[in-house]
PDB file of N, CA and C in Angstrom:
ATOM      1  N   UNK A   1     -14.583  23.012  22.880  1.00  0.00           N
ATOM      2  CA  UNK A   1     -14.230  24.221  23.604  1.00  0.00           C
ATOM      3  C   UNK A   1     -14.601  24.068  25.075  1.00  0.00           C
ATOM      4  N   UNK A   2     -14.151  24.789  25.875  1.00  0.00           N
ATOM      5  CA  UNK A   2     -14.173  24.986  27.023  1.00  0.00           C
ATOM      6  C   UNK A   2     -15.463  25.597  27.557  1.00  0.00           C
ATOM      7  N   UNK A   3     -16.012  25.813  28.658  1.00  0.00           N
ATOM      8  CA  UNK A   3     -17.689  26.218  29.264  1.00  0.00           C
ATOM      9  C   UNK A   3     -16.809  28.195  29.424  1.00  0.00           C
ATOM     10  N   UNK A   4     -15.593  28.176  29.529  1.00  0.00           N
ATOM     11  CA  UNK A   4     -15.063  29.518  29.642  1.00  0.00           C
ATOM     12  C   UNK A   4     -14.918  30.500  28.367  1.00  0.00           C
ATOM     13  N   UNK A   5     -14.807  29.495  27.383  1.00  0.00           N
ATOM     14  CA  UNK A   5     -14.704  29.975  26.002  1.00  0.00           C
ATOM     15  C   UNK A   5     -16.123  30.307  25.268  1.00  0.00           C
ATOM     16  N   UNK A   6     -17.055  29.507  25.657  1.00  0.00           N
ATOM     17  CA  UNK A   6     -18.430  30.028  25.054  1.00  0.00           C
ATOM     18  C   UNK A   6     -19.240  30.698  25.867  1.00  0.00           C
ATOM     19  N   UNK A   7     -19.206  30.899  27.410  1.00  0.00           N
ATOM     20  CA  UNK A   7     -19.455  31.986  28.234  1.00  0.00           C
ATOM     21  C   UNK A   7     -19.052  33.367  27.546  1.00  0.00           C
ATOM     22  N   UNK A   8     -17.855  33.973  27.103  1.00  0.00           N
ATOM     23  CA  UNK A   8     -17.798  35.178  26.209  1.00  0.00           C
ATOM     24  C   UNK A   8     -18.038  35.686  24.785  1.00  0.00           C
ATOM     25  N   UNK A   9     -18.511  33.781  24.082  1.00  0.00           N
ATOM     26  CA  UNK A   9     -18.611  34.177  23.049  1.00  0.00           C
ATOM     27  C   UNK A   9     -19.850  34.892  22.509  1.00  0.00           C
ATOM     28  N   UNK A  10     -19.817  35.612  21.386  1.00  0.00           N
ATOM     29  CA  UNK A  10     -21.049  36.589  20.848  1.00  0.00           C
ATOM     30  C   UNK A  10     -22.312  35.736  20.190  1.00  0.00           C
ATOM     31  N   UNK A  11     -21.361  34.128  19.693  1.00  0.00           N
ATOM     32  CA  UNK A  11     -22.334  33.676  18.983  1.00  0.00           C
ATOM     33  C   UNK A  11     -23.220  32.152  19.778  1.00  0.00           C
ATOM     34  N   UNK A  12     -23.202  32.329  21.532  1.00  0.00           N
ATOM     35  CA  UNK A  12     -23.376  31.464  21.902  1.00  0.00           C
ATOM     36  C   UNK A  12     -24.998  30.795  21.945  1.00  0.00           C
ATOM     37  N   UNK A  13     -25.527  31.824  21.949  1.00  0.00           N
ATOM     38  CA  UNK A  13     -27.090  32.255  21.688  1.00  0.00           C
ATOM     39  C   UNK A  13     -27.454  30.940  20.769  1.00  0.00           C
ATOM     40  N   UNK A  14     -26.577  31.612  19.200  1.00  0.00           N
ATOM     41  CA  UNK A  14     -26.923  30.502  17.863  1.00  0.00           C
ATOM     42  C   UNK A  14     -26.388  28.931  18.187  1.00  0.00           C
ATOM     43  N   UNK A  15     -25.116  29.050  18.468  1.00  0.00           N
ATOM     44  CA  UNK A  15     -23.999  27.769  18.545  1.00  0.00           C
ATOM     45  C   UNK A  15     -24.953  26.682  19.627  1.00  0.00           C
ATOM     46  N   UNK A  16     -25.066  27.096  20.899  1.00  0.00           N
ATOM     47  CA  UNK A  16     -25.430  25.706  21.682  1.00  0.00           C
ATOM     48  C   UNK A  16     -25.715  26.900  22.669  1.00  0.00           C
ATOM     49  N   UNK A  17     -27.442  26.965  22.271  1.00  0.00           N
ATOM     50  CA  UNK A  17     -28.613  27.305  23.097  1.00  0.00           C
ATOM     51  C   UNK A  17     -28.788  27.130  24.132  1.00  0.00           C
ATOM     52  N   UNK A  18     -28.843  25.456  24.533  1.00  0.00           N
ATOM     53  CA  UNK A  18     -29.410  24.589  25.824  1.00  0.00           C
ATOM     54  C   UNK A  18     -28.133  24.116  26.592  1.00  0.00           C
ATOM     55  N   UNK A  19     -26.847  24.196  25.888  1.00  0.00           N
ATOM     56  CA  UNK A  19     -25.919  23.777  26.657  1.00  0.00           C
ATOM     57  C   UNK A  19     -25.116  24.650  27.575  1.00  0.00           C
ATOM     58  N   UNK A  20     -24.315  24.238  28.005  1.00  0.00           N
ATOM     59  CA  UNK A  20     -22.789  25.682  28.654  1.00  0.00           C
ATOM     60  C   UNK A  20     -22.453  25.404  27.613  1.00  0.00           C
ATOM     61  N   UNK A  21     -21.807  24.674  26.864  1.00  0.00           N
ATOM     62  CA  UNK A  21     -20.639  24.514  26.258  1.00  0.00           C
ATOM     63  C   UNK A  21     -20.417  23.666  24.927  1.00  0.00           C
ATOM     64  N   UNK A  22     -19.998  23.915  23.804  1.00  0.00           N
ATOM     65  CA  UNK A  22     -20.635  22.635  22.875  1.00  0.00           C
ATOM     66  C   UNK A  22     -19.004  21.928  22.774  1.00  0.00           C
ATOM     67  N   UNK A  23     -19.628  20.637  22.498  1.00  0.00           N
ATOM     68  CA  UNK A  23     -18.397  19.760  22.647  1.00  0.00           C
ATOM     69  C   UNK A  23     -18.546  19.018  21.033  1.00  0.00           C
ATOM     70  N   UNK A  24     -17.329  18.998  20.663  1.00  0.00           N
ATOM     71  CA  UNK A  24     -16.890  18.933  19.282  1.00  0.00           C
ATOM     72  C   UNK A  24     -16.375  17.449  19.208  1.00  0.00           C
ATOM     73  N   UNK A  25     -16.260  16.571  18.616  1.00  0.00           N
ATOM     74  CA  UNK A  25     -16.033  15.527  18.726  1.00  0.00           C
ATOM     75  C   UNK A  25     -14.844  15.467  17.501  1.00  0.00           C
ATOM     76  N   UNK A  26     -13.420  14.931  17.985  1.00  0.00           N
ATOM     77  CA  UNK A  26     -12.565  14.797  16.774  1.00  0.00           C
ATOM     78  C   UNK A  26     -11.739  13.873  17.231  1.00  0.00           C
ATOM     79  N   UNK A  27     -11.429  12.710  15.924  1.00  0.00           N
ATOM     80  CA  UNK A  27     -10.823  11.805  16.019  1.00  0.00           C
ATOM     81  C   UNK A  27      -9.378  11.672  16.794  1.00  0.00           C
ATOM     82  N   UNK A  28      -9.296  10.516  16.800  1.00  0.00           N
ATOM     83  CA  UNK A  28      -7.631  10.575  17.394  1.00  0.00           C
ATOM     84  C   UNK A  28      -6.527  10.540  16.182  1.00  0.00           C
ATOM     85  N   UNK A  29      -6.964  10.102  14.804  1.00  0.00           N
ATOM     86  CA  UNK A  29      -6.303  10.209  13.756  1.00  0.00           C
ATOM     87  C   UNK A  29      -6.295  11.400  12.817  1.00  0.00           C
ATOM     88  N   UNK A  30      -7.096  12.544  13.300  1.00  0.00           N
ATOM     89  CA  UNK A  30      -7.523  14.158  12.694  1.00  0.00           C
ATOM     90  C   UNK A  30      -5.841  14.277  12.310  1.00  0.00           C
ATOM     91  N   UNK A  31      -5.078  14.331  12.894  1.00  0.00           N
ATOM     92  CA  UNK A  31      -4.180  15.014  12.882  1.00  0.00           C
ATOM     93  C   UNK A  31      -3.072  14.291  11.659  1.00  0.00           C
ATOM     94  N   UNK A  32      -3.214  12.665  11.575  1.00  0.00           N
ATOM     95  CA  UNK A  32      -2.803  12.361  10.419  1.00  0.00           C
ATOM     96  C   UNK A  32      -3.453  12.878   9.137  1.00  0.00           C
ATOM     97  N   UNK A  33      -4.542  12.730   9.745  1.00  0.00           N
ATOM     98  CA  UNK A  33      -5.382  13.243   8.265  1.00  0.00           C
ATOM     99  C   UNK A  33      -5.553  14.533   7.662  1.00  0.00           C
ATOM    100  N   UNK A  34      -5.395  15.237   8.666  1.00  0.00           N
ATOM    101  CA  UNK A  34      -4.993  17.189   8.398  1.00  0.00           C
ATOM    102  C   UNK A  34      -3.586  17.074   7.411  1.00  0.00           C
ATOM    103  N   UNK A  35      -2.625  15.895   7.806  1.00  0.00           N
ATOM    104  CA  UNK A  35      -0.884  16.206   7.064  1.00  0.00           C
ATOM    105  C   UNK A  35      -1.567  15.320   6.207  1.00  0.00           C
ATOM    106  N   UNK A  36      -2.387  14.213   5.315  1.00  0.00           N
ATOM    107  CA  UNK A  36      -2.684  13.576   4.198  1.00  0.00           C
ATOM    108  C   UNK A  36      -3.356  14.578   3.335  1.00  0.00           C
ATOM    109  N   UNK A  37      -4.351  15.933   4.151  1.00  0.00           N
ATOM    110  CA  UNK A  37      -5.089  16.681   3.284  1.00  0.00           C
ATOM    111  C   UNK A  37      -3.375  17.731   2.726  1.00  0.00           C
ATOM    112  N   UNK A  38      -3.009  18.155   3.445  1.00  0.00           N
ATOM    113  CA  UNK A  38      -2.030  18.934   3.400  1.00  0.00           C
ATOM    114  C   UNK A  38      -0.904  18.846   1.962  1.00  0.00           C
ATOM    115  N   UNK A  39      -0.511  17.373   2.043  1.00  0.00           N
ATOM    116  CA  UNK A  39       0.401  16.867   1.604  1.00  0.00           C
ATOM    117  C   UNK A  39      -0.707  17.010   0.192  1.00  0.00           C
ATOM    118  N   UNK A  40      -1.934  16.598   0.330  1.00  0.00           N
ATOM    119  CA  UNK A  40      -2.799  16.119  -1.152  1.00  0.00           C
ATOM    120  C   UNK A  40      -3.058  17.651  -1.765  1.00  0.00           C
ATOM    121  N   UNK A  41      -2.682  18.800  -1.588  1.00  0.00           N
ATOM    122  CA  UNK A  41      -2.571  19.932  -2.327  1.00  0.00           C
ATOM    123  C   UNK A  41      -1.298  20.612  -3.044  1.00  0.00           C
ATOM    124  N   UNK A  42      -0.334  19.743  -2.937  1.00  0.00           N
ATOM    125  CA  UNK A  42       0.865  19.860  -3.472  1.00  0.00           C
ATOM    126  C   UNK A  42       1.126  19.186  -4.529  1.00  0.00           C
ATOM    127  N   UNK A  43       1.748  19.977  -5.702  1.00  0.00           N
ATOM    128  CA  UNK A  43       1.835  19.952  -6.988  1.00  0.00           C
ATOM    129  C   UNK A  43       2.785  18.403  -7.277  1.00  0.00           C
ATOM    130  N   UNK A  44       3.328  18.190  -6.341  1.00  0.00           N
ATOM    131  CA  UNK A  44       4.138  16.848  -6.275  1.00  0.00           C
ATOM    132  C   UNK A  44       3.227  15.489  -5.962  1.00  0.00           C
ATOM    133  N   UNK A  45       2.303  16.002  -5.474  1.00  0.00           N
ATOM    134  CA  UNK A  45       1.446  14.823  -4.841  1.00  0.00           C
ATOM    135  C   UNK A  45       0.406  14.545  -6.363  1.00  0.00           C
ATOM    136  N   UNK A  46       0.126  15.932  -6.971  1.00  0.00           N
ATOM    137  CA  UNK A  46      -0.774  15.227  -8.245  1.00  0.00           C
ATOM    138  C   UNK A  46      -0.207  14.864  -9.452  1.00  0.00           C
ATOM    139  N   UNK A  47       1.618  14.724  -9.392  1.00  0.00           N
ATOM    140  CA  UNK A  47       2.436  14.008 -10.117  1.00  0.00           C
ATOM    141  C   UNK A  47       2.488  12.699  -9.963  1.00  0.00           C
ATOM    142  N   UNK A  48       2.583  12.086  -8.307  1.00  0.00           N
ATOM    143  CA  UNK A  48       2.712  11.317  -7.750  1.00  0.00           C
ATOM    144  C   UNK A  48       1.410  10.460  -8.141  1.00  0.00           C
ATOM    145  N   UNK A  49       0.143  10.833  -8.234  1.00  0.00           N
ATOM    146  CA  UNK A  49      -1.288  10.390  -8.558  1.00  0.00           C
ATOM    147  C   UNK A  49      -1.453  10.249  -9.960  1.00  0.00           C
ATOM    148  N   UNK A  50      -1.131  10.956 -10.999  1.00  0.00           N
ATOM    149  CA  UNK A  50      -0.851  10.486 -12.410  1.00  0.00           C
ATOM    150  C   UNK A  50       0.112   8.953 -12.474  1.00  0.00           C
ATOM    151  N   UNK A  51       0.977   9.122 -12.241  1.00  0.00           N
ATOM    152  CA  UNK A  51       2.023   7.914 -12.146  1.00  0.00           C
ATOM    153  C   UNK A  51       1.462   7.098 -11.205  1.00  0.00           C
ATOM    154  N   UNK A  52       1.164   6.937 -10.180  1.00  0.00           N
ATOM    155  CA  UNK A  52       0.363   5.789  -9.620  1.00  0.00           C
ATOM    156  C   UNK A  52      -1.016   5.030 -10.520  1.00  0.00           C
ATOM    157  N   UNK A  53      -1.861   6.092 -10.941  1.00  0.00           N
ATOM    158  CA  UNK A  53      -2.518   6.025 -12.178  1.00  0.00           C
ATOM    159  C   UNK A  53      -2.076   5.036 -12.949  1.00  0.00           C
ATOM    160  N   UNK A  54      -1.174   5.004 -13.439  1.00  0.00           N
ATOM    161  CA  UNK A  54      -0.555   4.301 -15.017  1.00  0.00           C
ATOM    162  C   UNK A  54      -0.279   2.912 -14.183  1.00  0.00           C
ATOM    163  N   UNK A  55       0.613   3.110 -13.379  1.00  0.00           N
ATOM    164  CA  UNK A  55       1.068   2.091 -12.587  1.00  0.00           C
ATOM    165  C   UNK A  55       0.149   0.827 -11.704  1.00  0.00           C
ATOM    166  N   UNK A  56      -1.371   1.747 -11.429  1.00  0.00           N
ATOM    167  CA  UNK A  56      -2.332   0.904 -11.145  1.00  0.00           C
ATOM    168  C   UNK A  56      -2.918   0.337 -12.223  1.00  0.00           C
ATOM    169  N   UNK A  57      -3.601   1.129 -13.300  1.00  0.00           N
ATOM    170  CA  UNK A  57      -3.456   0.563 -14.292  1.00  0.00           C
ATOM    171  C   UNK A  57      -2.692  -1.221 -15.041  1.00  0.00           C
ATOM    172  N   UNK A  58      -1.262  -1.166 -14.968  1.00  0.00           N
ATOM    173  CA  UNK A  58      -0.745  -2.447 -15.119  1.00  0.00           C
ATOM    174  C   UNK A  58      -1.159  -3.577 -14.570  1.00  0.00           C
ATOM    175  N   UNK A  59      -1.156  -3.137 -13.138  1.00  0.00           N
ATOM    176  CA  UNK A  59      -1.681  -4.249 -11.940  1.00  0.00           C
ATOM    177  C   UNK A  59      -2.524  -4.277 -12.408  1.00  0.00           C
ATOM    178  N   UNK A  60      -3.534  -4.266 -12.883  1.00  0.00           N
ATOM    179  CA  UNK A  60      -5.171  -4.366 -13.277  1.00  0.00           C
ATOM    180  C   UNK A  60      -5.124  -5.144 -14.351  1.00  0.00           C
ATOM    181  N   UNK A  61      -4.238  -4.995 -15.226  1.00  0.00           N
ATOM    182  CA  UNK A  61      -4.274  -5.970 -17.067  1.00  0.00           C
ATOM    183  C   UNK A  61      -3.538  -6.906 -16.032  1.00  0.00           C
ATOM    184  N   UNK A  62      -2.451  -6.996 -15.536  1.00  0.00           N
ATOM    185  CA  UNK A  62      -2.131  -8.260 -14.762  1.00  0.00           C
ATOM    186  C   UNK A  62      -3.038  -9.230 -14.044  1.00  0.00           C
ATOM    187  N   UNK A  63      -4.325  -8.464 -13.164  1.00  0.00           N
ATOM    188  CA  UNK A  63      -4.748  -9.386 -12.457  1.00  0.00           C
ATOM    189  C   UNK A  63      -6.268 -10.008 -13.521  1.00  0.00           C
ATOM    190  N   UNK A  64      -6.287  -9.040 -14.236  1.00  0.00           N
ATOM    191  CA  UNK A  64      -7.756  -9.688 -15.027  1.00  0.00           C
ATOM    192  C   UNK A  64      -7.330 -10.010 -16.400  1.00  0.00           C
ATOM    193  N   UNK A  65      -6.275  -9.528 -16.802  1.00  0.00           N
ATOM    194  CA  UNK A  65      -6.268 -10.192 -18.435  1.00  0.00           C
ATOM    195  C   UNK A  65      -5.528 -10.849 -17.914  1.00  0.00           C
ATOM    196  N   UNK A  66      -4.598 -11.102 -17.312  1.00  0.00           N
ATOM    197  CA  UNK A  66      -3.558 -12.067 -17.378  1.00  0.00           C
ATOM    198  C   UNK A  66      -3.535 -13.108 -16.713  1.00  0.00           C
ATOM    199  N   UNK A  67      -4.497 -12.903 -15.854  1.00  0.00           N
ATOM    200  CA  UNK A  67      -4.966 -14.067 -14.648  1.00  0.00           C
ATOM    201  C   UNK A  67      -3.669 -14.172 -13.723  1.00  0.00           C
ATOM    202  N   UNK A  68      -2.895 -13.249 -13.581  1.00  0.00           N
ATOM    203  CA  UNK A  68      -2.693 -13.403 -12.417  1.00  0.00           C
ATOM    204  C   UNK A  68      -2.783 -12.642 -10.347  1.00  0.00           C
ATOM    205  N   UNK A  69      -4.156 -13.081 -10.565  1.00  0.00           N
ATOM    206  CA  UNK A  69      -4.440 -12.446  -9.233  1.00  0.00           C
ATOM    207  C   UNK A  69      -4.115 -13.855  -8.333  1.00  0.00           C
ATOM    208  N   UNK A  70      -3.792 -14.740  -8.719  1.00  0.00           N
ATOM    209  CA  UNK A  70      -3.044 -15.786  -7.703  1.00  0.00           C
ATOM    210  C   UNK A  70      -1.722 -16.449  -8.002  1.00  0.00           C
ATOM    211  N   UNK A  71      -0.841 -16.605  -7.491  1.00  0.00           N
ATOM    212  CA  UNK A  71       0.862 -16.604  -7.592  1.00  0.00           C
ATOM    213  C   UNK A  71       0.660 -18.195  -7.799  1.00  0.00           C
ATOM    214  N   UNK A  72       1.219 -19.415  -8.399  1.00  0.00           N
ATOM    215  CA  UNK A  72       1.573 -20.406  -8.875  1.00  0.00           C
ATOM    216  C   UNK A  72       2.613 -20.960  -8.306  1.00  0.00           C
ATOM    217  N   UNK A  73       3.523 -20.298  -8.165  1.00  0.00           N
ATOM    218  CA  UNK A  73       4.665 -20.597  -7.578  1.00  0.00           C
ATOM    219  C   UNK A  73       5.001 -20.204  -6.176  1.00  0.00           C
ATOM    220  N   UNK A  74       5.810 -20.926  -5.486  1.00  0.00           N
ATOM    221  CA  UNK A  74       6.166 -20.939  -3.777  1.00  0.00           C
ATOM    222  C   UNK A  74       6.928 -20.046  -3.731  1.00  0.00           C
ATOM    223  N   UNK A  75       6.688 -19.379  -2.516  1.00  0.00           N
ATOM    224  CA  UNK A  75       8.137 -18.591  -1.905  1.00  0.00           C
ATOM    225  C   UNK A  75       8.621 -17.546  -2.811  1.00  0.00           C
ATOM    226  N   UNK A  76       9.530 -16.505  -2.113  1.00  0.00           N
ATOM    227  CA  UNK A  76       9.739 -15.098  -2.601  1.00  0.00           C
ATOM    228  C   UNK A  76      10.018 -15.247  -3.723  1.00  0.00           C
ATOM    229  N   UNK A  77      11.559 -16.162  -4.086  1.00  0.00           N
ATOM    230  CA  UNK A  77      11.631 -16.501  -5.239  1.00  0.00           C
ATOM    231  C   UNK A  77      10.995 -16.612  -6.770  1.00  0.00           C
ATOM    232  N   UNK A  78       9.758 -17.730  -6.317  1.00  0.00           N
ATOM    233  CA  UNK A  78       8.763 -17.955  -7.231  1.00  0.00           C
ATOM    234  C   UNK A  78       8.217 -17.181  -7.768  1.00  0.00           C
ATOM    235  N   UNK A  79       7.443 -16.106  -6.647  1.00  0.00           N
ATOM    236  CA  UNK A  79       7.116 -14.762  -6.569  1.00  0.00           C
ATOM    237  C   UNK A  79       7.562 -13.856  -7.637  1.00  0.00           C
ATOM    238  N   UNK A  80       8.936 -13.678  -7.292  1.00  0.00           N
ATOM    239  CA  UNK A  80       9.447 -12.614  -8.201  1.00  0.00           C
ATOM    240  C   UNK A  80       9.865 -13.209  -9.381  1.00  0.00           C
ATOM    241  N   UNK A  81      10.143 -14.663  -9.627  1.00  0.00           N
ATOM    242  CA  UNK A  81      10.322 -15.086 -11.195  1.00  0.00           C
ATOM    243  C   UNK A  81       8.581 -14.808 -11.907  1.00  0.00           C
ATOM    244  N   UNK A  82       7.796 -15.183 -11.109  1.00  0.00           N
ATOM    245  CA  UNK A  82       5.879 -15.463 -11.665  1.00  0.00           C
ATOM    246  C   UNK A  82       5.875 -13.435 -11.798  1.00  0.00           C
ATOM    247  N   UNK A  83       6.299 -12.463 -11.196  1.00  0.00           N
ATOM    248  CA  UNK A  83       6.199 -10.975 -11.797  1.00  0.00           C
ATOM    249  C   UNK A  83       7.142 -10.880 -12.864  1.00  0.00           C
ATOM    250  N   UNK A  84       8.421 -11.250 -12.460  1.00  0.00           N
ATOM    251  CA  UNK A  84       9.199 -10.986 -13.736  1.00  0.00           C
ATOM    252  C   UNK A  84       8.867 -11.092 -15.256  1.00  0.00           C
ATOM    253  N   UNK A  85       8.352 -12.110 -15.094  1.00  0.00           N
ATOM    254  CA  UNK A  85       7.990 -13.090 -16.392  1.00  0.00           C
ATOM    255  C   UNK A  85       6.566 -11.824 -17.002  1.00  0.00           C
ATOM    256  N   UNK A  86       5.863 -11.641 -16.482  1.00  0.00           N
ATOM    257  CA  UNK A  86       4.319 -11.095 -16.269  1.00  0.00           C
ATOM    258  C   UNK A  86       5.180  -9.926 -17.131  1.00  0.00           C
ATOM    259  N   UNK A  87       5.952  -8.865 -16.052  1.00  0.00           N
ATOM    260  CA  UNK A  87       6.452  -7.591 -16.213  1.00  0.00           C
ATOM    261  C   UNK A  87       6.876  -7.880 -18.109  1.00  0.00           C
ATOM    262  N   UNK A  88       7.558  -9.102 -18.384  1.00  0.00           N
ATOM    263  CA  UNK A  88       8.650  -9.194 -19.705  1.00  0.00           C
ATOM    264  C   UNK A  88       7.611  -9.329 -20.768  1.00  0.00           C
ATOM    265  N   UNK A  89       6.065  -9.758 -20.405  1.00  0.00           N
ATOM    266  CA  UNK A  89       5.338  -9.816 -21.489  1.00  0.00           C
ATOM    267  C   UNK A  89       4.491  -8.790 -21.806  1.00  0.00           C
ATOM    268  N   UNK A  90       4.209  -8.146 -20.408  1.00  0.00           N
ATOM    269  CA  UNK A  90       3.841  -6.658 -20.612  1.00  0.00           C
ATOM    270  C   UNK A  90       4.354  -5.337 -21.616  1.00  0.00           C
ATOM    271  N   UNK A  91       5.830  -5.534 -21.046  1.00  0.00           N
ATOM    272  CA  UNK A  91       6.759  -5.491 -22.194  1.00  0.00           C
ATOM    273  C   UNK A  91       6.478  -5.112 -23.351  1.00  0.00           C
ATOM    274  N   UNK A  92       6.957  -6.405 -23.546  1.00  0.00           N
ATOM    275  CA  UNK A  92       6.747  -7.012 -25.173  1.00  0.00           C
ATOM    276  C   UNK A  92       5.524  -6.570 -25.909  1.00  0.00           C
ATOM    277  N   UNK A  93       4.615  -6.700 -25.475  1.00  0.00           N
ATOM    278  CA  UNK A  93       2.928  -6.228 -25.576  1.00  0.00           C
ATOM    279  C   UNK A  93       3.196  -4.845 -26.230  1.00  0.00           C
ATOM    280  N   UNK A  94       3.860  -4.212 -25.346  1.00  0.00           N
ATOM    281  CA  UNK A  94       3.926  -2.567 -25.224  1.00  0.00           C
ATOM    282  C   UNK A  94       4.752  -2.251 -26.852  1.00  0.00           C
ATOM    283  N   UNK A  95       5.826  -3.019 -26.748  1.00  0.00           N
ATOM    284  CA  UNK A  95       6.825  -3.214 -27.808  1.00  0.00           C
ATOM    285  C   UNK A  95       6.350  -3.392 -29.138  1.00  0.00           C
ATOM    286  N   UNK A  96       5.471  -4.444 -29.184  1.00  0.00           N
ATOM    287  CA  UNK A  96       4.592  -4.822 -30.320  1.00  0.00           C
ATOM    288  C   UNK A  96       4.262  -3.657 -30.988  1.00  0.00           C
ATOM    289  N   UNK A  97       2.946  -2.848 -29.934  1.00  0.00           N
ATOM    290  CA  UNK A  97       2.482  -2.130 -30.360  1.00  0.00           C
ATOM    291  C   UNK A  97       3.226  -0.823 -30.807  1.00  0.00           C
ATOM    292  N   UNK A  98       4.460  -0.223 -30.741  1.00  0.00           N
ATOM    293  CA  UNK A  98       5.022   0.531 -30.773  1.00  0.00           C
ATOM    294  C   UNK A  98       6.227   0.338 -32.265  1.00  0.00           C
ATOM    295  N   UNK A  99       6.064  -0.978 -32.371  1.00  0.00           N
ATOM    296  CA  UNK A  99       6.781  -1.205 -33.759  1.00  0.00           C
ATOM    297  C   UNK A  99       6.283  -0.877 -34.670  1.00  0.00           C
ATOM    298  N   UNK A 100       6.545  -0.390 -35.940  1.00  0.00           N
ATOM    299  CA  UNK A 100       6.036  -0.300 -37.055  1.00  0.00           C
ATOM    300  C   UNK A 100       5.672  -1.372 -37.982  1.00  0.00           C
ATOM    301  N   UNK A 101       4.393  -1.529 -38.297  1.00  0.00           N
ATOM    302  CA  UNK A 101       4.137  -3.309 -38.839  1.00  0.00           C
ATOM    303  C   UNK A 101       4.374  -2.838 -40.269  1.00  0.00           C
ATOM    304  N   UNK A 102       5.321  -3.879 -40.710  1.00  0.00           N
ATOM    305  CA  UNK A 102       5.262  -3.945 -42.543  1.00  0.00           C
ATOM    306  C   UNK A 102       4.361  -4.920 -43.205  1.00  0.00           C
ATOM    307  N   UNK A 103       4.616  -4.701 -44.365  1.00  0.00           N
ATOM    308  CA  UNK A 103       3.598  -5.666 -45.057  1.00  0.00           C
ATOM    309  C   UNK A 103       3.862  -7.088 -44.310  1.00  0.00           C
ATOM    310  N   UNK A 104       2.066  -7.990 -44.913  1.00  0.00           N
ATOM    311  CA  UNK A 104       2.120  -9.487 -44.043  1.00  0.00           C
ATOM    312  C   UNK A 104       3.343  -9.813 -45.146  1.00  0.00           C
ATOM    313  N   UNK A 105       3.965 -11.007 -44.661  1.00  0.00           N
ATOM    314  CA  UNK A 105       5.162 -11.960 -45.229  1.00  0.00           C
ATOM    315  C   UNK A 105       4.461 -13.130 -45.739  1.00  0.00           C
ATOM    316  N   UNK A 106       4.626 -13.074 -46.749  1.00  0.00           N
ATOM    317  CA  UNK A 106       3.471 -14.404 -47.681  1.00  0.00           C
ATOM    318  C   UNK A 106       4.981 -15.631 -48.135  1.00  0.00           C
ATOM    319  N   UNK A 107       4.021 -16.538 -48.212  1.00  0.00           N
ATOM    320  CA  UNK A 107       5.473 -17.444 -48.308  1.00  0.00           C
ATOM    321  C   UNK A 107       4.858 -18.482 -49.490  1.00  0.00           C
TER     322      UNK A 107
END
């Protein structure tokens, strides 16, 4: 605030005793972070946080059960065949468990 703004105020006595004026210190990024608080009270945003949830989740059995927190293969390509592959067994995993198991098959 300004030395003009706490000159009239009622509560200058309590606020800043020894000073004219109290000076407030606020970031240069406040204002992103006022629209991140903003945005984080909307019913869309704690949809958005469930589903990121699940979705972080995967990445996590990927990088520690599956060992892959380091890529094997070169270049974008590689890249996206070394997720693909990951994504198809995840899959399958999921699939497994969702089948109905019949009796073991004795031979």
């Amino acid at each position: 605030s300004s030395q003009t703004d706490c000159a009239t105020c009622p509560l200058k006595a309590k606020c800043c005793p020894n000073t004219a004026f109290r000076k407030i210190a606020r970031s240069i990024h406040e204002a992103t972070r006022d629209v991140a608080r903003r945005i984080a009270k909307t019913p869309e945003y704690l949809v958005s946080r469930c589903e990121r949830k699940k979705v972080e989740m995967l990445f996590a059995h990927l990088k520690r059960i599956m060992k892959l927190d380091r890529l094997r293969l070169r270049g974008l390509t590689g890249a996206t065949d070394e997720f693909t592959l990951a994504a198809t067994v995840q899959n399958l995993r999921r699939m497994a468990k969702l089948l109905p198991h019949g009796p073991p098959i004795t031979g």
